[in-house]
PDB file of N, CA and C in Angstrom:
ATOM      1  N   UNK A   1      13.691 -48.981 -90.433  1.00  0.00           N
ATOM      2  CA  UNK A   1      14.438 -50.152 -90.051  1.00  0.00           C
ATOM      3  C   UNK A   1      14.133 -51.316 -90.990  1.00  0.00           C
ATOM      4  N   UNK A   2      12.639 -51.764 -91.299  1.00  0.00           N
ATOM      5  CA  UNK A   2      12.578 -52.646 -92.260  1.00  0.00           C
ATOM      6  C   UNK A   2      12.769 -51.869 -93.832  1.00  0.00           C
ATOM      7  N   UNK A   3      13.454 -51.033 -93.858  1.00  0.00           N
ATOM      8  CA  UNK A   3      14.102 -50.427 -95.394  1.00  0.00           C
ATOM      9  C   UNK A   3      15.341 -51.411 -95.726  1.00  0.00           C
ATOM     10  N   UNK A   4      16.060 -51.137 -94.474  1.00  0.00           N
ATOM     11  CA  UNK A   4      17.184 -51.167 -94.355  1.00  0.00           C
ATOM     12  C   UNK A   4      17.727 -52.964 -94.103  1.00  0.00           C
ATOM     13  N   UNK A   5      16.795 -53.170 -92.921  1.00  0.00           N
ATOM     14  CA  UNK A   5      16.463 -54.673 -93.423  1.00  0.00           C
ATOM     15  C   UNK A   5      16.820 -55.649 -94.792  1.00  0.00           C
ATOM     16  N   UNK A   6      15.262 -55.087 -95.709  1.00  0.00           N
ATOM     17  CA  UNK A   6      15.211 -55.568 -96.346  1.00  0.00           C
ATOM     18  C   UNK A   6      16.439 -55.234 -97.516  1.00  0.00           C
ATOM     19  N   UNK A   7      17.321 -53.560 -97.853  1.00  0.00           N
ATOM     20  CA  UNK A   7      18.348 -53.420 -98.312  1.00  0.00           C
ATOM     21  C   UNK A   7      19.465 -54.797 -98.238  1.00  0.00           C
ATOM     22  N   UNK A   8      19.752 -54.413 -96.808  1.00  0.00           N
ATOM     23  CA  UNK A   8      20.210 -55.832 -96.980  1.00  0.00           C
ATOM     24  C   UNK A   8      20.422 -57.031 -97.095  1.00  0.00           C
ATOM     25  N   UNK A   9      19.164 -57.670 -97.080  1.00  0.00           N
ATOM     26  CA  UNK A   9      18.825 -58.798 -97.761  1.00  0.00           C
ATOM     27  C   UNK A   9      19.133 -58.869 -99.068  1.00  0.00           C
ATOM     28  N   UNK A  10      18.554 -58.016 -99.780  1.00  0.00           N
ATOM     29  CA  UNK A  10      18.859 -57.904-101.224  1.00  0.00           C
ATOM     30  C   UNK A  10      20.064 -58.029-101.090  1.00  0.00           C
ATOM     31  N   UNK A  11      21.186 -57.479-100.598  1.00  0.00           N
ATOM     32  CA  UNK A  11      22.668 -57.430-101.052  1.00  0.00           C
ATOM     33  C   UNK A  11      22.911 -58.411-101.102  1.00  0.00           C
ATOM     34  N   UNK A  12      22.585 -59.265 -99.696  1.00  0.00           N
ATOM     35  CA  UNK A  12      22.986 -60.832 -99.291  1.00  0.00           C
ATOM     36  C   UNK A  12      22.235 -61.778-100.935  1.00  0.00           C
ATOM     37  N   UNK A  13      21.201 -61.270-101.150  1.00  0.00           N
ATOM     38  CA  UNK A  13      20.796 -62.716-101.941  1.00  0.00           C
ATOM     39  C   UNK A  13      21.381 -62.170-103.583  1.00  0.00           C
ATOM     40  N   UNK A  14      21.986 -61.257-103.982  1.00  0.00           N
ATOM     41  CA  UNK A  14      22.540 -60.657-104.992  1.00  0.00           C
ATOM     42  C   UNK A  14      23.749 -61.650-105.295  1.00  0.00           C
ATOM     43  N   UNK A  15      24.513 -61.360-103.950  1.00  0.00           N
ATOM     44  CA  UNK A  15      25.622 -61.682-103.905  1.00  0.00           C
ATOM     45  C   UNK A  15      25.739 -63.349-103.547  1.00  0.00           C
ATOM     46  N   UNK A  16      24.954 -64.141-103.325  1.00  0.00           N
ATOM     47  CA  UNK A  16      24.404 -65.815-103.280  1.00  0.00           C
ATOM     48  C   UNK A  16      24.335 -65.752-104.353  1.00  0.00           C
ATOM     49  N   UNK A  17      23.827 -65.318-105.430  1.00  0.00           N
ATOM     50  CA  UNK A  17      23.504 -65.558-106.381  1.00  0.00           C
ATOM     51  C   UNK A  17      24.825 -65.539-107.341  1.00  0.00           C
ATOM     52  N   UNK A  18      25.554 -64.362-107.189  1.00  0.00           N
ATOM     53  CA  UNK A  18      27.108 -64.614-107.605  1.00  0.00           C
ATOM     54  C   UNK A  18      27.881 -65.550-107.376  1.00  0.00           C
ATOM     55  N   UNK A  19      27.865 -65.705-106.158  1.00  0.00           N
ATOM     56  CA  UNK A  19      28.965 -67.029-105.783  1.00  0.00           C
ATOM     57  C   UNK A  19      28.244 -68.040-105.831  1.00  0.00           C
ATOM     58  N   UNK A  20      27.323 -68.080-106.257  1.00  0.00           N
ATOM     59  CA  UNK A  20      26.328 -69.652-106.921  1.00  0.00           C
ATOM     60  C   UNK A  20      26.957 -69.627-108.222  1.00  0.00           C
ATOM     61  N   UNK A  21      27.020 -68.633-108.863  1.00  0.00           N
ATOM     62  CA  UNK A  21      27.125 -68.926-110.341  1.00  0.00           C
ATOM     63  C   UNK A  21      28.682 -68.827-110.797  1.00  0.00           C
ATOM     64  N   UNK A  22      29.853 -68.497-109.580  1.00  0.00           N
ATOM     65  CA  UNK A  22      31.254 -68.651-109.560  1.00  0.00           C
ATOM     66  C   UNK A  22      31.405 -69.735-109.797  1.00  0.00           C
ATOM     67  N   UNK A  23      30.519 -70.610-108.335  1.00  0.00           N
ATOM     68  CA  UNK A  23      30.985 -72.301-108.131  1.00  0.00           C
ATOM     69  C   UNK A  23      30.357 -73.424-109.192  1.00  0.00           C
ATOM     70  N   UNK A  24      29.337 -72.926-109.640  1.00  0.00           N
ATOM     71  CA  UNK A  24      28.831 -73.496-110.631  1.00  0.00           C
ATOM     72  C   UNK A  24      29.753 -73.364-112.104  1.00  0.00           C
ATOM     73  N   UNK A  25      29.998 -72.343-112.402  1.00  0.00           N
ATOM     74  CA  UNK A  25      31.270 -72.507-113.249  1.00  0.00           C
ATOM     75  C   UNK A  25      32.756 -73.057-112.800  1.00  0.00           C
ATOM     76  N   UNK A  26      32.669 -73.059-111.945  1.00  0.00           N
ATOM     77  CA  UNK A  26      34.196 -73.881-111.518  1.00  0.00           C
ATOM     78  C   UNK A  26      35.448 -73.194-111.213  1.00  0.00           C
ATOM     79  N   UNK A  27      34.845 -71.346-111.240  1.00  0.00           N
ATOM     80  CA  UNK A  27      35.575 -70.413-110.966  1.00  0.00           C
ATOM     81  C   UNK A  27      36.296 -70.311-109.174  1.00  0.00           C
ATOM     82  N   UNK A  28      35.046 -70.508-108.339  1.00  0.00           N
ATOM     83  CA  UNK A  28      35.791 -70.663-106.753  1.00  0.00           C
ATOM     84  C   UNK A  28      35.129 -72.443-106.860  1.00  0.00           C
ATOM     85  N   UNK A  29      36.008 -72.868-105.852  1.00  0.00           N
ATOM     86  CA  UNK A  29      36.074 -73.915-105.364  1.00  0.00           C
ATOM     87  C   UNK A  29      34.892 -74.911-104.721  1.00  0.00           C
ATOM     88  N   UNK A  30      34.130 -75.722-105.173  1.00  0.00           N
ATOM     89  CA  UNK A  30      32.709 -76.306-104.679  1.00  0.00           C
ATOM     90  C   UNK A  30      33.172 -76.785-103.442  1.00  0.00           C
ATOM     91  N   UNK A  31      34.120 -76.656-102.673  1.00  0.00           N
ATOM     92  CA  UNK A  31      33.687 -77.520-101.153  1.00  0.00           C
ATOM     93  C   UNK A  31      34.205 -78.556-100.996  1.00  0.00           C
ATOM     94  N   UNK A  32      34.090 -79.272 -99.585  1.00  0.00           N
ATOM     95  CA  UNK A  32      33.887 -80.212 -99.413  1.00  0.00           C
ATOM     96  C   UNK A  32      33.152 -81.377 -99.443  1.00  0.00           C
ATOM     97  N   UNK A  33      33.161 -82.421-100.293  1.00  0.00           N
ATOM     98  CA  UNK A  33      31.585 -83.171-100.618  1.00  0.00           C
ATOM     99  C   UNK A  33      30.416 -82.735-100.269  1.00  0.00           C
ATOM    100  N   UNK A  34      29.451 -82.580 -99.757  1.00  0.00           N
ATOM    101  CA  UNK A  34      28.077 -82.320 -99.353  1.00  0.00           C
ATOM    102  C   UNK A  34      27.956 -80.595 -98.900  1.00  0.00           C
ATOM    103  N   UNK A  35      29.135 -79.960 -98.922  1.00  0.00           N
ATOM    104  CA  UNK A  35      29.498 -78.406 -97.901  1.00  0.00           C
ATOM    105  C   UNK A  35      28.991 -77.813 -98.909  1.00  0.00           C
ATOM    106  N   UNK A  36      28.519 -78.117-100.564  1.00  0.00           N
ATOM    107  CA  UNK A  36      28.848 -77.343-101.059  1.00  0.00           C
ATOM    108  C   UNK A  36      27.874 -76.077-101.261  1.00  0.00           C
ATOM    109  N   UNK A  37      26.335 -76.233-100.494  1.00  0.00           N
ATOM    110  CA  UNK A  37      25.626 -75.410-100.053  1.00  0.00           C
ATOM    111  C   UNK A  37      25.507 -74.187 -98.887  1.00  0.00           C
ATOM    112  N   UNK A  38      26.673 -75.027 -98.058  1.00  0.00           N
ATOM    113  CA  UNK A  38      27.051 -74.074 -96.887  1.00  0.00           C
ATOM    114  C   UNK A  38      28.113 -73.100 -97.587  1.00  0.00           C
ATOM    115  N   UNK A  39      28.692 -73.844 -97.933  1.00  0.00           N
ATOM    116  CA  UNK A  39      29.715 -72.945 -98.361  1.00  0.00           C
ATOM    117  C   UNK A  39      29.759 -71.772 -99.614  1.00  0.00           C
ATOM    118  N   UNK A  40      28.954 -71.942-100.210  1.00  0.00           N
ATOM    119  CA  UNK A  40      28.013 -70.851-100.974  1.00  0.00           C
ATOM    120  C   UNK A  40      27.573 -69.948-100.109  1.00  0.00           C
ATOM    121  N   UNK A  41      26.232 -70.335 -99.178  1.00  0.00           N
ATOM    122  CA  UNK A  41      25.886 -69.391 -97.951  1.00  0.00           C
ATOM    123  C   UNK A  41      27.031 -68.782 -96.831  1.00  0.00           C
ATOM    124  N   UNK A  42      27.949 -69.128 -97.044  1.00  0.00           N
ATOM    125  CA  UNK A  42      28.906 -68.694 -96.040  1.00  0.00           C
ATOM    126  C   UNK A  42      30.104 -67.483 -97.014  1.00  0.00           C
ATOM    127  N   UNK A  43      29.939 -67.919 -98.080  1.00  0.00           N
ATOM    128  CA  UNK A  43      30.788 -67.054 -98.784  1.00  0.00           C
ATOM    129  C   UNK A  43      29.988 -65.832 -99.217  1.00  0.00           C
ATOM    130  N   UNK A  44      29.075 -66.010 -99.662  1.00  0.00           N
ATOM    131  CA  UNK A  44      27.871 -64.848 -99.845  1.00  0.00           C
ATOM    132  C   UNK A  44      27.746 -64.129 -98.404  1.00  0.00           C
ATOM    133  N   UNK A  45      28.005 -64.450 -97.488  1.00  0.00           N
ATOM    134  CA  UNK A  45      27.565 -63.591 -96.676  1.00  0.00           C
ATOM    135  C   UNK A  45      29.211 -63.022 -95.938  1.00  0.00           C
ATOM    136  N   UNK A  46      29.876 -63.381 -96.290  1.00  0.00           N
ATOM    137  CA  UNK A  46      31.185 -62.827 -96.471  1.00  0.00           C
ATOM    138  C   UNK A  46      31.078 -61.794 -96.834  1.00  0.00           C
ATOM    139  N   UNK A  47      30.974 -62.021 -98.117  1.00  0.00           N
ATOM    140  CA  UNK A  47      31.378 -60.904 -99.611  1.00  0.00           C
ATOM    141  C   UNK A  47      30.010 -59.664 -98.965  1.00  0.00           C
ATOM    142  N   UNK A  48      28.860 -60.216 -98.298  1.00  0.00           N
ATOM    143  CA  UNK A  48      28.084 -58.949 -98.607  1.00  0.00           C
ATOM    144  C   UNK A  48      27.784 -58.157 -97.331  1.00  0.00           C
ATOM    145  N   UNK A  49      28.464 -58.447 -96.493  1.00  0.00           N
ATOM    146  CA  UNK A  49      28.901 -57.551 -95.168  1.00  0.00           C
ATOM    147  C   UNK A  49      29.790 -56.247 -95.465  1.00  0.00           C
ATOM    148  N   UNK A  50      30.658 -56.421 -96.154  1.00  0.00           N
ATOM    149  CA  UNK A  50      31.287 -55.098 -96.367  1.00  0.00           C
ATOM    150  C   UNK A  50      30.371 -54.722 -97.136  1.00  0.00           C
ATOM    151  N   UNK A  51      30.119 -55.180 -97.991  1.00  0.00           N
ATOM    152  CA  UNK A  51      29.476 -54.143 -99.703  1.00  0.00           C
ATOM    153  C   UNK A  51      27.997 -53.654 -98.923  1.00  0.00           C
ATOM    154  N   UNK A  52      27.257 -54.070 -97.277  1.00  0.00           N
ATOM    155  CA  UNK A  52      26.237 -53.584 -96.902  1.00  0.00           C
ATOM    156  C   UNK A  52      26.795 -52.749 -95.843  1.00  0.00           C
ATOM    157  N   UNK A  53      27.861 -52.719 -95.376  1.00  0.00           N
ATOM    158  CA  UNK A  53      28.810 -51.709 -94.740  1.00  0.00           C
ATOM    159  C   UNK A  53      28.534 -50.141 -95.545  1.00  0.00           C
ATOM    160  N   UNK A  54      29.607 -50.607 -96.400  1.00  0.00           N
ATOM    161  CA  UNK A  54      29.628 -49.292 -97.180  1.00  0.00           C
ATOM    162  C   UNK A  54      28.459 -48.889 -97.782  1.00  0.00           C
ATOM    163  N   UNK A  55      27.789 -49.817 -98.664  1.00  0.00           N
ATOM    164  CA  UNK A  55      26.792 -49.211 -99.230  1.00  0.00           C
ATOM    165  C   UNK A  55      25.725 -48.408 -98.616  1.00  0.00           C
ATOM    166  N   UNK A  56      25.157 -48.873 -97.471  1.00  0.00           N
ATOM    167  CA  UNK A  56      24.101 -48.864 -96.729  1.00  0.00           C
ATOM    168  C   UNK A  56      23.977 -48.011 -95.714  1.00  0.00           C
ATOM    169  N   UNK A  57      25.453 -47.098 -95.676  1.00  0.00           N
ATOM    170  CA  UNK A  57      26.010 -46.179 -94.565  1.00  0.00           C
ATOM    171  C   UNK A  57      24.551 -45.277 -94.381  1.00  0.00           C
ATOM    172  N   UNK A  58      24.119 -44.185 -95.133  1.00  0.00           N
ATOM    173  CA  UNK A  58      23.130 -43.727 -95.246  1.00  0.00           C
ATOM    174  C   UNK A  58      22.049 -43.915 -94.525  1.00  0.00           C
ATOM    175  N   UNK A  59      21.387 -45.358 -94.902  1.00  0.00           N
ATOM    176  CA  UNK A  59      20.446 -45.777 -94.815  1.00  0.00           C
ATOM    177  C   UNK A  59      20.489 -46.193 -92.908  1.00  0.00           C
ATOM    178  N   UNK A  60      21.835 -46.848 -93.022  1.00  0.00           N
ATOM    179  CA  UNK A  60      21.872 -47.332 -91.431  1.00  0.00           C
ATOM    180  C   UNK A  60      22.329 -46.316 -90.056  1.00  0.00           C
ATOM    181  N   UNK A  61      22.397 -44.771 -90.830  1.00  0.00           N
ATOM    182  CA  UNK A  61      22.366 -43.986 -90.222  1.00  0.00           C
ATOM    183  C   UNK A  61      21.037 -42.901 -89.970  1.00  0.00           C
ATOM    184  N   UNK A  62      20.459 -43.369 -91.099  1.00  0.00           N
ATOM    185  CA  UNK A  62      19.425 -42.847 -90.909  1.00  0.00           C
ATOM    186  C   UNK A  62      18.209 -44.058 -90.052  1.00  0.00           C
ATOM    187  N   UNK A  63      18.193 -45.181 -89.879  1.00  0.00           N
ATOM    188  CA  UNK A  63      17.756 -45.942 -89.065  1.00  0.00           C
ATOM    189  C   UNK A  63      18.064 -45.828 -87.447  1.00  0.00           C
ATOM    190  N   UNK A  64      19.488 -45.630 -87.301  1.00  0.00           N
ATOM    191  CA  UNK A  64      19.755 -45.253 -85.764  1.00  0.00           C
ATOM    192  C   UNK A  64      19.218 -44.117 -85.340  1.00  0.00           C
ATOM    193  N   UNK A  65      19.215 -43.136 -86.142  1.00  0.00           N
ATOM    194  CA  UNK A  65      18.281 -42.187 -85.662  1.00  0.00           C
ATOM    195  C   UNK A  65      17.237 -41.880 -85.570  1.00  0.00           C
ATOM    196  N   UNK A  66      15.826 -43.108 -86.108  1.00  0.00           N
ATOM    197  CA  UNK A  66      15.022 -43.107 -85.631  1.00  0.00           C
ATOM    198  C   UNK A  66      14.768 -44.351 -84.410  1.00  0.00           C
ATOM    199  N   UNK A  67      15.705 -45.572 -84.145  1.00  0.00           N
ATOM    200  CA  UNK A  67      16.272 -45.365 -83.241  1.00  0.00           C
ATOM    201  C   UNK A  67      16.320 -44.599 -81.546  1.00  0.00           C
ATOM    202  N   UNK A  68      16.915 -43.994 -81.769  1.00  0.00           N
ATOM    203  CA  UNK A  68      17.231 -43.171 -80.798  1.00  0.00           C
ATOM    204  C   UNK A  68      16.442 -42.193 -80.519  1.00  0.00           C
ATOM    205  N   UNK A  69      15.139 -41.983 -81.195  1.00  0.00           N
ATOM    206  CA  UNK A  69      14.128 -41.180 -81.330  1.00  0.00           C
ATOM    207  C   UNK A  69      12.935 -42.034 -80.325  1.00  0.00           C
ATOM    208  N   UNK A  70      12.904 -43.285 -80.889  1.00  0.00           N
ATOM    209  CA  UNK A  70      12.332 -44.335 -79.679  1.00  0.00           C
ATOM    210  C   UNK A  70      12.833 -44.346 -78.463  1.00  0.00           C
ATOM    211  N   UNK A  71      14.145 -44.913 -78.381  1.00  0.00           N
ATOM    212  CA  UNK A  71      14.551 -44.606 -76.765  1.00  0.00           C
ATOM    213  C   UNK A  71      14.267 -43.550 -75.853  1.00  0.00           C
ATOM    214  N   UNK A  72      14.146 -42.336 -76.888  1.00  0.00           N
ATOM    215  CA  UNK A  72      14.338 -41.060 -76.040  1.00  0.00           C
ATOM    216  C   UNK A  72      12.962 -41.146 -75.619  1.00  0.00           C
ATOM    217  N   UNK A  73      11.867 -41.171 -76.580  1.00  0.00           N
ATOM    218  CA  UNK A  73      10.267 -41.351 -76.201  1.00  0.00           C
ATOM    219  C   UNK A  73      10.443 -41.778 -75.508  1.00  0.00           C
ATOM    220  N   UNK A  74      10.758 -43.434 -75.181  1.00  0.00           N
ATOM    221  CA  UNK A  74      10.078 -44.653 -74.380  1.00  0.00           C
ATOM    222  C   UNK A  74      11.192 -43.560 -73.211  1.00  0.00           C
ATOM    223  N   UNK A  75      11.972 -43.046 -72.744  1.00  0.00           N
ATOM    224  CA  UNK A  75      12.678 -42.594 -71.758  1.00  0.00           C
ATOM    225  C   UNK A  75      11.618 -41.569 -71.196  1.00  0.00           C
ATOM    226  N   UNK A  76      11.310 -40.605 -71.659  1.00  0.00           N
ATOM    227  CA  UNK A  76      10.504 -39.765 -71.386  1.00  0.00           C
ATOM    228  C   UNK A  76       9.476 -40.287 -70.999  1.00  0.00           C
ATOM    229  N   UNK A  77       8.599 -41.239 -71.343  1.00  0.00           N
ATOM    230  CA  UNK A  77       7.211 -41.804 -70.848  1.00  0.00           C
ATOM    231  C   UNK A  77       7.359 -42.220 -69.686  1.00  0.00           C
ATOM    232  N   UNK A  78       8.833 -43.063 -69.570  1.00  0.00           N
ATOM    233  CA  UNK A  78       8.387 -43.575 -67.936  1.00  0.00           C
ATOM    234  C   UNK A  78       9.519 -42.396 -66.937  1.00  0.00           C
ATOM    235  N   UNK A  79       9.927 -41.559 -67.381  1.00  0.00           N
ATOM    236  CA  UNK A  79       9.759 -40.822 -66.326  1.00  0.00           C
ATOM    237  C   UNK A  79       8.492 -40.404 -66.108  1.00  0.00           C
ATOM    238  N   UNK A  80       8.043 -39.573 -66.890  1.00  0.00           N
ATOM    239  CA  UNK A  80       6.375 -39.248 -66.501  1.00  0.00           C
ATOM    240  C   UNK A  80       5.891 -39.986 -65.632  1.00  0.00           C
ATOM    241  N   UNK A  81       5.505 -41.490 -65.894  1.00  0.00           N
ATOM    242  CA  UNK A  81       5.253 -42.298 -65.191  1.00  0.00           C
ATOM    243  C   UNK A  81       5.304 -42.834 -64.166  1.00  0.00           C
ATOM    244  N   UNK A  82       7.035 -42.562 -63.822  1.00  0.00           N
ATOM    245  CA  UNK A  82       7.790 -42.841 -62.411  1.00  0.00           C
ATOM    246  C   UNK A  82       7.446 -41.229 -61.516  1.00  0.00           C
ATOM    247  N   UNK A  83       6.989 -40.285 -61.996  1.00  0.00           N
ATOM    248  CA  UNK A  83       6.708 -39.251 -61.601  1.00  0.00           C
ATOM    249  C   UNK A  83       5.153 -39.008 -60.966  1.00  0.00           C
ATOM    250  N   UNK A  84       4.828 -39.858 -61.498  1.00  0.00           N
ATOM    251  CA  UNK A  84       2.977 -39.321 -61.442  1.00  0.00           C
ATOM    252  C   UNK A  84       3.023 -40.819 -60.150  1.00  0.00           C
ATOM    253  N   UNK A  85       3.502 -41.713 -60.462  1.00  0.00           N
ATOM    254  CA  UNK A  85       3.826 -42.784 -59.190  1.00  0.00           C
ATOM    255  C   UNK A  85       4.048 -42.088 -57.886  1.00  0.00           C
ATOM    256  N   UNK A  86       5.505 -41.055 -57.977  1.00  0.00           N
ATOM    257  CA  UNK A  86       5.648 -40.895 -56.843  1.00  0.00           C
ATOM    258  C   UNK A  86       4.941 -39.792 -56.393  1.00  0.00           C
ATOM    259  N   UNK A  87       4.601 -39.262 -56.988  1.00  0.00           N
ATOM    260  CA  UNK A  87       3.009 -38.234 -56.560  1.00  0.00           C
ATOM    261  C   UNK A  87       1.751 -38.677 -55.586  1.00  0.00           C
ATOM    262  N   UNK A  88       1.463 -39.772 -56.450  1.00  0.00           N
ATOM    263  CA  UNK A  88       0.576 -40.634 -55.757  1.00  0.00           C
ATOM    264  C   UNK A  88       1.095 -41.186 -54.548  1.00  0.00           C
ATOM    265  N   UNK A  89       1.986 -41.950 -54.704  1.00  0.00           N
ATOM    266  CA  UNK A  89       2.828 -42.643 -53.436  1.00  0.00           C
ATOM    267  C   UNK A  89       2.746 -41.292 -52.425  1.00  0.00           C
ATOM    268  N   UNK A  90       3.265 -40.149 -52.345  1.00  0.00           N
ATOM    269  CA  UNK A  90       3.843 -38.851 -51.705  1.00  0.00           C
ATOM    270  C   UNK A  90       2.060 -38.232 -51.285  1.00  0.00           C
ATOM    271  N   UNK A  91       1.203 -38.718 -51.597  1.00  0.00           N
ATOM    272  CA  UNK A  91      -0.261 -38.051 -51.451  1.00  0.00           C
ATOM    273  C   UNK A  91      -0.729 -39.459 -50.478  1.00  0.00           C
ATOM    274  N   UNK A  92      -0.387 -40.379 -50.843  1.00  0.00           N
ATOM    275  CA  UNK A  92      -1.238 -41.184 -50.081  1.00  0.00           C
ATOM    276  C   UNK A  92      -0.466 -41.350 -48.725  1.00  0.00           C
ATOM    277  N   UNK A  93       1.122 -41.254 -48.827  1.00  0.00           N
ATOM    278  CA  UNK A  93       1.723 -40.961 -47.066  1.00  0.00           C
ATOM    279  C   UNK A  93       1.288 -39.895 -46.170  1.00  0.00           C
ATOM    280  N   UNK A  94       1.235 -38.735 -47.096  1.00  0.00           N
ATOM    281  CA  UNK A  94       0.886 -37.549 -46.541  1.00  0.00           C
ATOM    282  C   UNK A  94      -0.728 -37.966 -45.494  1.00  0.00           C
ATOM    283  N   UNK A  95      -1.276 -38.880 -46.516  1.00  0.00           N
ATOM    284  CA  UNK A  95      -3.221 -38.708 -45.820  1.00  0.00           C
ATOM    285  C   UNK A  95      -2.706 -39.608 -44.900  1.00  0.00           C
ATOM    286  N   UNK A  96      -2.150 -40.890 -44.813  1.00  0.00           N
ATOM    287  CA  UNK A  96      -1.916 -41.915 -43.646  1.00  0.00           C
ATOM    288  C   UNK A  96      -1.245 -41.055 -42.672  1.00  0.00           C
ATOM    289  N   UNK A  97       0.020 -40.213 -42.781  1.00  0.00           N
ATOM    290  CA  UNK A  97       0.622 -39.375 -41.578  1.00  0.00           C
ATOM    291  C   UNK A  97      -0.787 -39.048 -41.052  1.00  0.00           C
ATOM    292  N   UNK A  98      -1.719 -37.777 -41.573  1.00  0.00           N
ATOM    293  CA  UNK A  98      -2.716 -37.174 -40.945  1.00  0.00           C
ATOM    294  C   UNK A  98      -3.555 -37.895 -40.260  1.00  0.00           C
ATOM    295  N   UNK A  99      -4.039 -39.014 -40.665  1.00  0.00           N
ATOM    296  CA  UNK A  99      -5.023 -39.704 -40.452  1.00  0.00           C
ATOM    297  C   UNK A  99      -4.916 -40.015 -39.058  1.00  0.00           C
ATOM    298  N   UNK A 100      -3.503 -40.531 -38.401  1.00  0.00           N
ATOM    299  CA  UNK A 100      -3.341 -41.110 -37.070  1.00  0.00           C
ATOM    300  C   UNK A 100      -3.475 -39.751 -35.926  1.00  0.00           C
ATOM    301  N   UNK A 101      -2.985 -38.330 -36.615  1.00  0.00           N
ATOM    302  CA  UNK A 101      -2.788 -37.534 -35.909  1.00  0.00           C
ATOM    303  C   UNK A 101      -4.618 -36.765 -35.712  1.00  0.00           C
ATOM    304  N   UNK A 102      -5.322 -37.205 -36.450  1.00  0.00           N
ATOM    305  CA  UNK A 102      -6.943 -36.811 -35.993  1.00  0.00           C
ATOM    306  C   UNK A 102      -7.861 -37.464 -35.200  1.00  0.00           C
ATOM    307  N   UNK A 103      -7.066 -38.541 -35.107  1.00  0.00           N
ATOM    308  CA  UNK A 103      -7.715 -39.863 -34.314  1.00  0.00           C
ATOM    309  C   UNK A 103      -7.249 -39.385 -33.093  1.00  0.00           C
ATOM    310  N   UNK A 104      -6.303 -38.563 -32.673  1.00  0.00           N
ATOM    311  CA  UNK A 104      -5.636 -38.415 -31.274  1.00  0.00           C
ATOM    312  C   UNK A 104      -6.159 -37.924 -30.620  1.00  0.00           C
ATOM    313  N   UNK A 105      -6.594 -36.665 -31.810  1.00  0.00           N
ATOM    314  CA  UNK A 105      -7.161 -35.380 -31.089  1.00  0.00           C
ATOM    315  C   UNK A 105      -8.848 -35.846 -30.120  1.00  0.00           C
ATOM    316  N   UNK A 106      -9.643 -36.451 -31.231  1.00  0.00           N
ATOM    317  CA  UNK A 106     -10.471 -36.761 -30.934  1.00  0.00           C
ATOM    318  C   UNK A 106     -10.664 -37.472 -29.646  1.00  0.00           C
ATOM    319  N   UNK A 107      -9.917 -37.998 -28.846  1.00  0.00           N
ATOM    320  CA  UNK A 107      -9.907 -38.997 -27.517  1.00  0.00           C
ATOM    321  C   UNK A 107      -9.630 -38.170 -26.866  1.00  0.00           C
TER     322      UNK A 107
END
């Protein structure tokens, strides 16, 4: 997951770095007076959503599936868990049922 992460970071700051050096040449458009930092960061992250789409298919498929390798663990543990609970719970009714019925006898 932090592969893939960091993959795409790189794409994102690749591609900042392009449309820094578009607007700086005068190729796309600098903005609105003061925007013209947002609007760099907003176009870079435009442009590098698809290109981490496609590129990254691989990578972000191979992340969901470890993923889903966690869920299934963490699923499995607390059944166990919810299991060995009601064990206990199911052992300690059982001794309270008995318990009242030895006290009876005894009187």
């Amino acid at each position: 997951m932090l592969r893939y992460t960091l993959m795409r970071l790189g794409i994102f700051v690749g591609c900042l770095v392009v449309v820094w050096g578009l607007v700086y040449s005068e190729v796309v458009p600098r903005g609105l007076g003061a925007s013209n930092g947002m609007w760099v960061v907003l176009l870079a992250l435009v442009l590098s959503a698809p290109i981490s789409f496609v590129v990254l298919r691989k990578e972000r498929d191979r992340a969901s599936v470890k993923i889903v390798e966690r869920v299934d663990r963490a699923k499995a543990n607390l059944d166990a868990n919810r299991s060995q609970e009601d064990d206990v719970d199911d052992s300690v009714r059982a001794h309270q049922d008995a318990a009242p019925a030895q006290g009876q006898t005894a009187s």
